[in-house]
C-alpha atoms as a PDB file:
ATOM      1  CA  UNK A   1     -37.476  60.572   4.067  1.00  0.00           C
ATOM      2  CA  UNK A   2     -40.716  61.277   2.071  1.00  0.00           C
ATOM      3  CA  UNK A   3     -41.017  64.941   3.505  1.00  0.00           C
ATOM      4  CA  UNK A   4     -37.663  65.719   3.182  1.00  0.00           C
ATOM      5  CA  UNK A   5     -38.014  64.714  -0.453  1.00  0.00           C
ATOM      6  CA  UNK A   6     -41.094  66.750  -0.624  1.00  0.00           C
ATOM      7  CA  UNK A   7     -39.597  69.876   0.795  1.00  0.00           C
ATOM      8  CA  UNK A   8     -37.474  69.561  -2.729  1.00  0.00           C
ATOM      9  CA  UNK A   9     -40.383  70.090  -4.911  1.00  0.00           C
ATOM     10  CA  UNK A  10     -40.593  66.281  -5.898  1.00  0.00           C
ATOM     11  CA  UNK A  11     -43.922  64.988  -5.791  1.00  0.00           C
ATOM     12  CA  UNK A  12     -44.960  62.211  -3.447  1.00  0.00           C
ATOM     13  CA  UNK A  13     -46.244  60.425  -7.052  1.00  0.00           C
ATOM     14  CA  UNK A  14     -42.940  60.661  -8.296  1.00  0.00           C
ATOM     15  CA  UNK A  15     -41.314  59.194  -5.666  1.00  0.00           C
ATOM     16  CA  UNK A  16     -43.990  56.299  -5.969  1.00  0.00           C
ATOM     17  CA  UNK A  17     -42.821  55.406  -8.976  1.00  0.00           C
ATOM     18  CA  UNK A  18     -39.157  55.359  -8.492  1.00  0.00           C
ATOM     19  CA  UNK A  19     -39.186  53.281  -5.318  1.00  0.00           C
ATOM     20  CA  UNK A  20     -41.851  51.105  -7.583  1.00  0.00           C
ATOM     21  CA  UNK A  21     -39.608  50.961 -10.633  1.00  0.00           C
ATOM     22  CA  UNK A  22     -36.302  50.128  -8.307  1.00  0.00           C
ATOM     23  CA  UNK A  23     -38.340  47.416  -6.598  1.00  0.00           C
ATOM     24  CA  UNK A  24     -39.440  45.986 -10.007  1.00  0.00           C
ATOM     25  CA  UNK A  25     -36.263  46.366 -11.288  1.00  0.00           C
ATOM     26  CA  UNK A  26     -33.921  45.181  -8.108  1.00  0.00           C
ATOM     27  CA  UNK A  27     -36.534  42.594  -7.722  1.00  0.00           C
ATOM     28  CA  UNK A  28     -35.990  41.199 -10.905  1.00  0.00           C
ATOM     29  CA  UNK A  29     -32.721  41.011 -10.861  1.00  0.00           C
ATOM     30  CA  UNK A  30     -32.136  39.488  -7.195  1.00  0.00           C
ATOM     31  CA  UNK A  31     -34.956  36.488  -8.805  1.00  0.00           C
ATOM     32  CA  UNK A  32     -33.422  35.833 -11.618  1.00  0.00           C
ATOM     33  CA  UNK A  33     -29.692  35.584  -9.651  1.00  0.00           C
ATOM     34  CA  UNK A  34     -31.522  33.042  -7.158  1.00  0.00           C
ATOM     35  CA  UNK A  35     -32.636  31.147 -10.693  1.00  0.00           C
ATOM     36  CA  UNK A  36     -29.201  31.317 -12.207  1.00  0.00           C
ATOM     37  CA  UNK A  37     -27.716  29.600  -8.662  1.00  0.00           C
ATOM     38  CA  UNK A  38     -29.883  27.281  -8.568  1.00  0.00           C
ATOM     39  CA  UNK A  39     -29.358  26.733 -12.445  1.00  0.00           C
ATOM     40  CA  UNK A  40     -26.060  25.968 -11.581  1.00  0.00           C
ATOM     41  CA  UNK A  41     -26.791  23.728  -8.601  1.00  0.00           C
ATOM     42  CA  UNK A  42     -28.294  21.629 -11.233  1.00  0.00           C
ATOM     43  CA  UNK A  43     -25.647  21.648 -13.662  1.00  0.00           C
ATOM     44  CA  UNK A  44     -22.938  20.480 -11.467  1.00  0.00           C
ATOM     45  CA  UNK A  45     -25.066  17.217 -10.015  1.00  0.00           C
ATOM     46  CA  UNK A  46     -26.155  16.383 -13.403  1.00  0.00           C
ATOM     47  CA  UNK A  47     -22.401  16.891 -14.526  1.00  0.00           C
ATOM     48  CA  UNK A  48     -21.011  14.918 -11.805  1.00  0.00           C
ATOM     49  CA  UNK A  49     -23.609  12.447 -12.623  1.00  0.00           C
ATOM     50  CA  UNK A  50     -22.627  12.200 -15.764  1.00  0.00           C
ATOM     51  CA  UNK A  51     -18.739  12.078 -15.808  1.00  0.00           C
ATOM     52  CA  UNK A  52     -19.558   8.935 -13.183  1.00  0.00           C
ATOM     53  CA  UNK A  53     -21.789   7.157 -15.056  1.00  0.00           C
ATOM     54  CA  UNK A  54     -19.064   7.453 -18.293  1.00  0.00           C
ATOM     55  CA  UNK A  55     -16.023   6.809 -16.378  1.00  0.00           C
ATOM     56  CA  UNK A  56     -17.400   4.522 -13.557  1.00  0.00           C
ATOM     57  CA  UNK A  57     -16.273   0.534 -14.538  1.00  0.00           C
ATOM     58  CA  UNK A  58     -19.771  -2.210 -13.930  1.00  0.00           C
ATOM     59  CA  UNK A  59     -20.571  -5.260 -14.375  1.00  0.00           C
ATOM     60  CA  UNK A  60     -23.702  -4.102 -16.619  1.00  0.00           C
ATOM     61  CA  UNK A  61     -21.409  -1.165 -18.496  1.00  0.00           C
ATOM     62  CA  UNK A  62     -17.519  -1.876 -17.858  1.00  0.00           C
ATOM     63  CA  UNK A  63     -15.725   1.101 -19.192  1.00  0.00           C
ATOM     64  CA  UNK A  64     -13.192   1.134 -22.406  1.00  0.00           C
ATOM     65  CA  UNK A  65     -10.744   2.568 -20.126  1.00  0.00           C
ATOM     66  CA  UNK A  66      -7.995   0.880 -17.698  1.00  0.00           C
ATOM     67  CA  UNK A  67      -9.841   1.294 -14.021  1.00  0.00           C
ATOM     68  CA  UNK A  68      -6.743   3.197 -12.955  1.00  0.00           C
ATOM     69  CA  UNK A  69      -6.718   5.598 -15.944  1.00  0.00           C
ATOM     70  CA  UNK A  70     -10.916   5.910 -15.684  1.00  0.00           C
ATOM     71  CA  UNK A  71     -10.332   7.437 -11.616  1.00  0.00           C
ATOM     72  CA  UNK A  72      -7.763   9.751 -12.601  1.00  0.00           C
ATOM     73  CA  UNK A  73      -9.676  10.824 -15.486  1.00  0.00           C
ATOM     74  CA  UNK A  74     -12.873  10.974 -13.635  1.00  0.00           C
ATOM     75  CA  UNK A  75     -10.891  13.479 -10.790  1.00  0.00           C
ATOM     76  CA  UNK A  76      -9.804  15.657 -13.575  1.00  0.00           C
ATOM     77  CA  UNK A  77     -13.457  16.350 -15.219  1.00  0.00           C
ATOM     78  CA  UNK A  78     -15.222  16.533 -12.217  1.00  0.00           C
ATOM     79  CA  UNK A  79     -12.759  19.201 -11.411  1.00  0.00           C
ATOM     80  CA  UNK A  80     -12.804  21.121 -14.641  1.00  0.00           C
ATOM     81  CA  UNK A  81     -16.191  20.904 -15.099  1.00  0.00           C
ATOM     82  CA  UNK A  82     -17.151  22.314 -11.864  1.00  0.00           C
ATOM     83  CA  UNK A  83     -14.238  25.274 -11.748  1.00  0.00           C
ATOM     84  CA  UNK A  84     -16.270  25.872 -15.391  1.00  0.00           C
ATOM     85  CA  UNK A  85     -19.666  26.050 -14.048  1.00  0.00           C
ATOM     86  CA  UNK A  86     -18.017  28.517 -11.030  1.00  0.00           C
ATOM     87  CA  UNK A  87     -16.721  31.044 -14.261  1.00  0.00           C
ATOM     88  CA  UNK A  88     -20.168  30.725 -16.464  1.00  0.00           C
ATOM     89  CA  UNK A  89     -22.583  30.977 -13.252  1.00  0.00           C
ATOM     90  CA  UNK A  90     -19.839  34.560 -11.935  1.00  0.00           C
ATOM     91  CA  UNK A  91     -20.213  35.610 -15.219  1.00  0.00           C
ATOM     92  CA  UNK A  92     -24.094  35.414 -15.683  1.00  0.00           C
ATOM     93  CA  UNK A  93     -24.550  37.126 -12.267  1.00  0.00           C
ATOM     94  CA  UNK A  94     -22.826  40.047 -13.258  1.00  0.00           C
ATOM     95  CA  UNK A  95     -24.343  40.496 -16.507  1.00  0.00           C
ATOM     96  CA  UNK A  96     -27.412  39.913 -15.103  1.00  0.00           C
ATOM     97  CA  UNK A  97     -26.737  43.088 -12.345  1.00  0.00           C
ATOM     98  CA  UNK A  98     -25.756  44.917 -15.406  1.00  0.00           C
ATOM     99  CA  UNK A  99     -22.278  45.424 -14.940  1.00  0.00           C
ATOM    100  CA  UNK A 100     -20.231  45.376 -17.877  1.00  0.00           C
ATOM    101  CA  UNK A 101     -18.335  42.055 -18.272  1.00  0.00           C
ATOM    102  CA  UNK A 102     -15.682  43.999 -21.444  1.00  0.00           C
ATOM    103  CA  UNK A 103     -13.485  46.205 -18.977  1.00  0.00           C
ATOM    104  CA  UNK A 104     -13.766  43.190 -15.784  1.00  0.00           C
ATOM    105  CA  UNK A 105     -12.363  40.734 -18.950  1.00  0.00           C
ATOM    106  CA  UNK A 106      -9.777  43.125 -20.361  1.00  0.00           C
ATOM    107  CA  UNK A 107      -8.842  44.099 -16.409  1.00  0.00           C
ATOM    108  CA  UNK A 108      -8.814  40.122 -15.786  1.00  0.00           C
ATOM    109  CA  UNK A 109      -6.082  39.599 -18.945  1.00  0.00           C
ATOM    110  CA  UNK A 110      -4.034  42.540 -17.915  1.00  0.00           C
ATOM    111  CA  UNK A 111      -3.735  41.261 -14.217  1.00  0.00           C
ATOM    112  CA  UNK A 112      -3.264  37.730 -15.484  1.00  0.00           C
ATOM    113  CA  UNK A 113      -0.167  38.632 -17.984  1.00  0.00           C
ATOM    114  CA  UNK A 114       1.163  40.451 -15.190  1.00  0.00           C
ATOM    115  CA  UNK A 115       0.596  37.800 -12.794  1.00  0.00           C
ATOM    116  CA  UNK A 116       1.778  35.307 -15.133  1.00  0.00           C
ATOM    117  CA  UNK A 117       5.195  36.755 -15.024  1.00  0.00           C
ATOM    118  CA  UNK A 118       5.182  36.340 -11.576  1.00  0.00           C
ATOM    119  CA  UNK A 119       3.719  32.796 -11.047  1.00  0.00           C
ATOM    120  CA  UNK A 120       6.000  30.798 -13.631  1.00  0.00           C
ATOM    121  CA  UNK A 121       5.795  28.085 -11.369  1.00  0.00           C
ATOM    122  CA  UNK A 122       2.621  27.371 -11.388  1.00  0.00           C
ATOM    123  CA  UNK A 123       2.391  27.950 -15.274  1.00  0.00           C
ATOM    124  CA  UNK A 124       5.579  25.173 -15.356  1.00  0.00           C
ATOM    125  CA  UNK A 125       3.010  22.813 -12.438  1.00  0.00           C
ATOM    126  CA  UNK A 126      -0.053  23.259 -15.080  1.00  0.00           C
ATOM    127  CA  UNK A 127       1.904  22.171 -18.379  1.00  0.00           C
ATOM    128  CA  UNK A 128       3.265  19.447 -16.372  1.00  0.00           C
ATOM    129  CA  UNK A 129       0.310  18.298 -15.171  1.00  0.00           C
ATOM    130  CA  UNK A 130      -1.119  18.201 -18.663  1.00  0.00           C
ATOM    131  CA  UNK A 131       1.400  16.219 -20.085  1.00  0.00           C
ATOM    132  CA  UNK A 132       1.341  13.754 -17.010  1.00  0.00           C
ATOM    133  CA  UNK A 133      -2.042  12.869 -17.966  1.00  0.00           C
ATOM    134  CA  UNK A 134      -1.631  13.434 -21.688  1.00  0.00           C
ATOM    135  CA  UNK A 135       1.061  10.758 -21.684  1.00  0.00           C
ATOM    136  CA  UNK A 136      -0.767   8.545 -18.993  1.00  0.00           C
ATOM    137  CA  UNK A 137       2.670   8.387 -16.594  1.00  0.00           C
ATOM    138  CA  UNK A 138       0.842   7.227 -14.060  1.00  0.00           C
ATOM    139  CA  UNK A 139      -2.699   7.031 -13.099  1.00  0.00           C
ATOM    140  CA  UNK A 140      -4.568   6.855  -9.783  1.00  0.00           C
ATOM    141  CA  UNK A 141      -3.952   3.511  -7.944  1.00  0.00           C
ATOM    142  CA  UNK A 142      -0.806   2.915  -9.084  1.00  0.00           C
ATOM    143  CA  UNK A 143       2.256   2.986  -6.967  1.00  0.00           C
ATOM    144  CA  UNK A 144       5.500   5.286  -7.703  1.00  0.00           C
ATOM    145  CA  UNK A 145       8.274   7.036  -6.463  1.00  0.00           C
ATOM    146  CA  UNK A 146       8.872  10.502  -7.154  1.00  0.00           C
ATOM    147  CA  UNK A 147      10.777  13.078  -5.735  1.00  0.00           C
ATOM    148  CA  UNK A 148      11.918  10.415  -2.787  1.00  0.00           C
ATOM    149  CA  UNK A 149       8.768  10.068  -2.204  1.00  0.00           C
ATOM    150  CA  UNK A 150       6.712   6.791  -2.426  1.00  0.00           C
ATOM    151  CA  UNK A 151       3.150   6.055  -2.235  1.00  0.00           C
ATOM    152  CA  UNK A 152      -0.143   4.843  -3.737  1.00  0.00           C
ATOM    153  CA  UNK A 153      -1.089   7.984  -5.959  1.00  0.00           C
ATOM    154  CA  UNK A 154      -4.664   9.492  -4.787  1.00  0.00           C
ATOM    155  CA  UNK A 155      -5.103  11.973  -6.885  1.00  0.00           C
ATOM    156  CA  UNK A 156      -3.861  13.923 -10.161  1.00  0.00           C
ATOM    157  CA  UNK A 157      -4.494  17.532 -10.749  1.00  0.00           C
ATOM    158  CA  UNK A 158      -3.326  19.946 -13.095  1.00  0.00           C
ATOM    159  CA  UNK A 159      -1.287  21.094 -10.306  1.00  0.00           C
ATOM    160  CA  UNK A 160      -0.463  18.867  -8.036  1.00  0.00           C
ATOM    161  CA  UNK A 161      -0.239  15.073  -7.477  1.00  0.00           C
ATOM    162  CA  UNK A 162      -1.123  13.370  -4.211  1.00  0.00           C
ATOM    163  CA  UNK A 163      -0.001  10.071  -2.952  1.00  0.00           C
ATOM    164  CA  UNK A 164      -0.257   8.172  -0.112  1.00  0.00           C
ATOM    165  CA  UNK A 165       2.179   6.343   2.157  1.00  0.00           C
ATOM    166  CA  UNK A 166       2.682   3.142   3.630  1.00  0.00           C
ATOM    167  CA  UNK A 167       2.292   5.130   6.802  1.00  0.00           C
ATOM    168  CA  UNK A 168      -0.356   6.858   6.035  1.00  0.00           C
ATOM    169  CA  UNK A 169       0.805  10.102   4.858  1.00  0.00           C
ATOM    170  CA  UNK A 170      -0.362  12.771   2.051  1.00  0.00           C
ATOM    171  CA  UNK A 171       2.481  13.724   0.219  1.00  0.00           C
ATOM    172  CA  UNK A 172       1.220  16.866  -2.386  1.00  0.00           C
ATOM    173  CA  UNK A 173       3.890  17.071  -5.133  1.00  0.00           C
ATOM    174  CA  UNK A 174       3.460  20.034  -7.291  1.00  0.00           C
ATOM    175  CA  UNK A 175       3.947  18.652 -10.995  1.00  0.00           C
ATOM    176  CA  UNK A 176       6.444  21.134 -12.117  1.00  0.00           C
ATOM    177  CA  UNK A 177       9.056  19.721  -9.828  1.00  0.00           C
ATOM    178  CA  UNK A 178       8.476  15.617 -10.985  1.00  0.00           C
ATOM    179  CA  UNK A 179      11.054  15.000 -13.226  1.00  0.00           C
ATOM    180  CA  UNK A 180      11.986  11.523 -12.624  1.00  0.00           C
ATOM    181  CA  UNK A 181       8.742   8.860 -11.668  1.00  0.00           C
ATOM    182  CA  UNK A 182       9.735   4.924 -10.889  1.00  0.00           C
ATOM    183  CA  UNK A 183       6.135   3.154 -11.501  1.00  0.00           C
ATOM    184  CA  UNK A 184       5.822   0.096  -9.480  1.00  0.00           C
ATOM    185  CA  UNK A 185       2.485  -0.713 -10.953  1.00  0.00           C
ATOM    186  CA  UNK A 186       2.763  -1.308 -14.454  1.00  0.00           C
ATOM    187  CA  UNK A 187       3.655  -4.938 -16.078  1.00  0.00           C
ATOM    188  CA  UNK A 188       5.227  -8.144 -14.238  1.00  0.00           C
ATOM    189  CA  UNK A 189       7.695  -7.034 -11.629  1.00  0.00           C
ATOM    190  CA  UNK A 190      10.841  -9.440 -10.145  1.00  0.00           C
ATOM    191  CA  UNK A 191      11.072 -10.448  -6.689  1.00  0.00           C
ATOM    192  CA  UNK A 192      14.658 -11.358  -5.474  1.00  0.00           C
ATOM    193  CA  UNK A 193      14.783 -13.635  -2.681  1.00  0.00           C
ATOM    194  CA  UNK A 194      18.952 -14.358  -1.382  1.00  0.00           C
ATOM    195  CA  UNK A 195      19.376 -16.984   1.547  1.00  0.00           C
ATOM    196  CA  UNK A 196      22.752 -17.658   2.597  1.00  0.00           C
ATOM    197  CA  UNK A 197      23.942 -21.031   4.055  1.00  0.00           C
ATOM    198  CA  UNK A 198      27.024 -22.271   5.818  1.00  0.00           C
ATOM    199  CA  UNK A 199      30.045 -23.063   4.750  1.00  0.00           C
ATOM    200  CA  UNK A 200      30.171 -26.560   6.249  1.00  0.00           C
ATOM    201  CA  UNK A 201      26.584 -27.586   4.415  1.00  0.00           C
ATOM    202  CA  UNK A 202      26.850 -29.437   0.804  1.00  0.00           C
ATOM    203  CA  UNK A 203      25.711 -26.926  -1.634  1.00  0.00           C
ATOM    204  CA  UNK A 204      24.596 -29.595  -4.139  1.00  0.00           C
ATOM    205  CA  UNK A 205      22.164 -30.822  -1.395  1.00  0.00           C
ATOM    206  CA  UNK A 206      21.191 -27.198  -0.317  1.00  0.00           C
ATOM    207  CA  UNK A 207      20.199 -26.331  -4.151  1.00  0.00           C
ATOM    208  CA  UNK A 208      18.249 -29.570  -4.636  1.00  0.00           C
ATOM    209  CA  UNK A 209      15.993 -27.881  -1.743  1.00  0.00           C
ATOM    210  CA  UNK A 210      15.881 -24.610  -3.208  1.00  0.00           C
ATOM    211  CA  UNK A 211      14.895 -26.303  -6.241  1.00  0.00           C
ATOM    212  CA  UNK A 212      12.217 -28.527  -4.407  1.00  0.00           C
ATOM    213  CA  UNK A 213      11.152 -25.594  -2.359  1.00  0.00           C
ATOM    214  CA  UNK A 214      10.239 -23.142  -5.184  1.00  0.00           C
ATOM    215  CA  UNK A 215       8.650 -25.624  -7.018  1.00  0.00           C
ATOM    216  CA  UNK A 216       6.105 -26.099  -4.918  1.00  0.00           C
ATOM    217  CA  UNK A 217       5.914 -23.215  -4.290  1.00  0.00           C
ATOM    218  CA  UNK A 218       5.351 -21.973  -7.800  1.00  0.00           C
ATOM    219  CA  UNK A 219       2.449 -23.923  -7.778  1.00  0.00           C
ATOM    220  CA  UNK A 220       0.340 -22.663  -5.070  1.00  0.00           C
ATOM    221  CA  UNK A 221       0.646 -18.711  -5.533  1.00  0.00           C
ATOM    222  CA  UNK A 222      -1.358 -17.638  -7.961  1.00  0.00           C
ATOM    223  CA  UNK A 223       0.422 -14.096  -8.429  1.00  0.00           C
ATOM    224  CA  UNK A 224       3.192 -15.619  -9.864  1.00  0.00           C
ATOM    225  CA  UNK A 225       3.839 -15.445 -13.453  1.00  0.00           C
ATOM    226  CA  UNK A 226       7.270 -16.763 -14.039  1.00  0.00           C
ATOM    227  CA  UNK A 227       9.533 -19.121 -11.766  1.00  0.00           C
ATOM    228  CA  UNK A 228      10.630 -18.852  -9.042  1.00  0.00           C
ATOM    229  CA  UNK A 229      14.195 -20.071 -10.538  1.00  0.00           C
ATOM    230  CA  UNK A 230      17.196 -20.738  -8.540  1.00  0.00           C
ATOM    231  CA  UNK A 231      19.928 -18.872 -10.190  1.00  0.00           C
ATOM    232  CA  UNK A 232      22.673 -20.549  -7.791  1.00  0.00           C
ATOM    233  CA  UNK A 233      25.588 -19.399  -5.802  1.00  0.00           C
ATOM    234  CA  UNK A 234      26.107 -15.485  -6.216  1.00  0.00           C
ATOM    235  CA  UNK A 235      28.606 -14.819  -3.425  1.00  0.00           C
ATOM    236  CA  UNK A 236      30.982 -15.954  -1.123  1.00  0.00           C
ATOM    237  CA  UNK A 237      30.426 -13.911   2.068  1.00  0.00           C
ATOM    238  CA  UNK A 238      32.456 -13.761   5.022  1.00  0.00           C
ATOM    239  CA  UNK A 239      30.336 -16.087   6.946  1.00  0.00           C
ATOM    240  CA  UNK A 240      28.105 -17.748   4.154  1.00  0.00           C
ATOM    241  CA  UNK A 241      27.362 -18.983   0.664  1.00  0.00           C
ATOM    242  CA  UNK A 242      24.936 -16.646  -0.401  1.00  0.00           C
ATOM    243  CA  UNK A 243      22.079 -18.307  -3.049  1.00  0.00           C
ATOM    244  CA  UNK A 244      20.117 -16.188  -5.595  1.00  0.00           C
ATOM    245  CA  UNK A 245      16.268 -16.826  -6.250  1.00  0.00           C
ATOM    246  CA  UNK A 246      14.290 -14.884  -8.866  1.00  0.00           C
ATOM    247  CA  UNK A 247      10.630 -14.682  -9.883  1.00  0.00           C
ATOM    248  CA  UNK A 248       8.140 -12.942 -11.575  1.00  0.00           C
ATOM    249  CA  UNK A 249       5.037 -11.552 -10.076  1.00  0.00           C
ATOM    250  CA  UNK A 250       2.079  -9.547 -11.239  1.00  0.00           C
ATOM    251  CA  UNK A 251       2.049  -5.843 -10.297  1.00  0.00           C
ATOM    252  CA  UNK A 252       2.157  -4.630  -6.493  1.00  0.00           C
ATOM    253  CA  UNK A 253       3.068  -8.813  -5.412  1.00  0.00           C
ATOM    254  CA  UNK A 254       6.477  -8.827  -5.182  1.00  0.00           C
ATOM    255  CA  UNK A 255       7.327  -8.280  -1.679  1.00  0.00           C
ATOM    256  CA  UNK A 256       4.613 -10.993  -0.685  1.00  0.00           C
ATOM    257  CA  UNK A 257       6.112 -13.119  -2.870  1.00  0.00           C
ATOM    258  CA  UNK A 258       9.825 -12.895  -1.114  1.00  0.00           C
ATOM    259  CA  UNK A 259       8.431 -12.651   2.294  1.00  0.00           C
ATOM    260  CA  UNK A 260       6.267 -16.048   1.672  1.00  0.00           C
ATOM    261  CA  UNK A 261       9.292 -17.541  -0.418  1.00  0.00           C
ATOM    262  CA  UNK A 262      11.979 -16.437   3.012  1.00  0.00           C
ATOM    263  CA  UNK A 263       9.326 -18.490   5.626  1.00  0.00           C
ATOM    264  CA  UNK A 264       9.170 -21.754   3.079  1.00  0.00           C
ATOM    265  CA  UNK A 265      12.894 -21.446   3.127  1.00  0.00           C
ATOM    266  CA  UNK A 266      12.934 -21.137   6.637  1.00  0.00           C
ATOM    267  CA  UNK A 267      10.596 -23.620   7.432  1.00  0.00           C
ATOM    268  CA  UNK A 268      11.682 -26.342   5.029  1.00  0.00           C
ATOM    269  CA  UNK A 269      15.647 -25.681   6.447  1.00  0.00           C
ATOM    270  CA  UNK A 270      15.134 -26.156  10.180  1.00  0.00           C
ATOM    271  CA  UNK A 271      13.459 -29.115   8.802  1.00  0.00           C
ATOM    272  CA  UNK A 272      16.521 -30.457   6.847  1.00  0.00           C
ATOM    273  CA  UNK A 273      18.760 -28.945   9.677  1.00  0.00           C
ATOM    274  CA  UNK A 274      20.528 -26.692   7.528  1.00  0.00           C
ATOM    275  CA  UNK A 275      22.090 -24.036   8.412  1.00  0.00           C
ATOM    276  CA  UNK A 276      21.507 -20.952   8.180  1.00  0.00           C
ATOM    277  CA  UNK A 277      24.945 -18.609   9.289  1.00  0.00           C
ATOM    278  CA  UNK A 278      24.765 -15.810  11.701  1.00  0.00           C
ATOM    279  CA  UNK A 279      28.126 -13.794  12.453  1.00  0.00           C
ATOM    280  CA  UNK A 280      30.434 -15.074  15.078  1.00  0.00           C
ATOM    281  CA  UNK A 281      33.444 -13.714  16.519  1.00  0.00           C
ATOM    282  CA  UNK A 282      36.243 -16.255  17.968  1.00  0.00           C
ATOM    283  CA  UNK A 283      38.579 -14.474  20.499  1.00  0.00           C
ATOM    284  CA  UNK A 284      42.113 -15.912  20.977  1.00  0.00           C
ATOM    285  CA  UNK A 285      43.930 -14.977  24.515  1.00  0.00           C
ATOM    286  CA  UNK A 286      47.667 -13.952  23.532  1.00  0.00           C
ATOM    287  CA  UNK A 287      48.245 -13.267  26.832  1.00  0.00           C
ATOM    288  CA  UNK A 288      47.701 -17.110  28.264  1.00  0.00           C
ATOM    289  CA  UNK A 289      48.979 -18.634  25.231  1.00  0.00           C
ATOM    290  CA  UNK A 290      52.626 -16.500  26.498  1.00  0.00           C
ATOM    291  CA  UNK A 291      52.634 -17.380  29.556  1.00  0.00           C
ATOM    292  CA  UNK A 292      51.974 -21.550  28.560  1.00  0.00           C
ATOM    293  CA  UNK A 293      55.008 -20.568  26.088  1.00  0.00           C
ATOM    294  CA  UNK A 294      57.464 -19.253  28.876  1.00  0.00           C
ATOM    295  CA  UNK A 295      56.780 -22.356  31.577  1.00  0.00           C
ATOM    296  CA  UNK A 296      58.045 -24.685  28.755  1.00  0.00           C
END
């Protein structure tokens, strides 16, 4: 390369220096890019650090915030702070390899308008997403239904909004399309217990039980806030009297509370021998009853 360079009347001196001068140059450049990663490498532990240590509830340092509201806070900055670091660090590397950063932000706001148009969706998910958090719907931990889904939510993004199933299933609903969210998971919630009982028992007796039953009960669960109460007879089925209990519960407790409150029942009625109606079906032979009816 050097003597075909020569045999153009550049001097061997000259070419010295420019291969010197790129090196310098080049070599500058490529160090302080390695610096500016690493830089960043820093910045993100010590910001992930920090968000944890501020939104993390102790026993030394609890946090002013709900737990449930700290996580989903917690998921958010951690995520904004690091797509942040990603744009500063891109940004610094090209500056730093002397491309102009001007025309590659103008370019970048053209493309995005135009793309804008064209992604109104995820525009509508963003906004969403903001307000979901702004108006603290729900937070991570708590349990909801939303779009016929239902689940323990895992995480909330600008985006999106994951929750978990019973089953254990992801179900990633973008937050443009959550219009309508039950919450399970804030205040007391009601569990609703009916048993039904046959039509030959004595109902007086049968409530007394009821009565007995959820009083004890009342006293050994913990997660109950209000009752149980016995709100009597609230139908008269084809096959039973059908017996209303009510009771308050903290969040999340309700359907332990009616399954424990349906085995007490159960337990405490084979006890008492009372009974508790299944369907039956009598059948009534027209035929033989005929035939009895023509011999006399």
């Amino acid at each position: 390369m050097l003597q075909a360079l020569s045999q153009l009347n550049i001097s061997q001196a000259a070419i010295e220096d420019f291969l010197m001068d790129l090196t310098l140059v080049w070599g500058s450049r490529i160090f302080k890019s390695i610096l500016i990663i690493l830089l960043a490498r820093l910045a993100l532990r010590f910001g992930h650090s920090l968000i944890q240590r501020i939104l993390t509830n102790s026993s030394e340092k609890p946090s002013l915030l709900p737990e449930g509201k700290a996580q989903t806070l917690r998921i958010l900055m951690l995520s904004v702070w690091r797509y942040a670091v990603y744009a500063f660090t891109a940004l610094l590397l090209l500056s730093n390899l002397d491309i102009e950063i001007g025309p590659i932000l103008a370019g970048a706001g053209v493309v995005g308008l135009a793309v804008g148009f064209g992604a109104q969706n995820l525009v509508r998910d963003v906004i969403s997403g903001f307000f979901i958090i702004l108006e603290d719907q729900f937070s991570v931990g708590d349990y909801i239904t939303a779009l016929g889904n239902s689940g323990i939510v895992e995480e909330i993004g600008l985006r999106t909004t994951s929750i978990r199933g019973f089953d254990g299933e992801i179900y990633i609903l973008p937050n443009g399309l959550i219009e309508t969210v039950t919450n399970w998971s804030r205040g007391h919630m009601r569990a609703l217990v009916e048993v039904g009982v046959a039509y030959e028992e004595d109902v007086e007796h049968v409530l007394a039980v009821l009565e007995e039953i959820v009083s004890d009960y009342a006293t050994t669960d913990p997660d109950v806030v209000e009752g149980p109460t016995v709100l009597g007879i609230m139908a008269l089925a084809d096959s039973a009297i059908v017996i209303r209990i009510v009771a308050m519960t903290v969040s999340m407790a309700q359907w332990k509370v009616e399954r424990n409150i349906r085995r007490a029942i159960k337990n405490r009625f084979d006890e008492l021998d009372i009974e508790i109606p299944y369907p039956r079906r009598v059948y009534f032979n027209r035929g033989n009853d005929k035939e009895d009816n023509d011999r006399g």
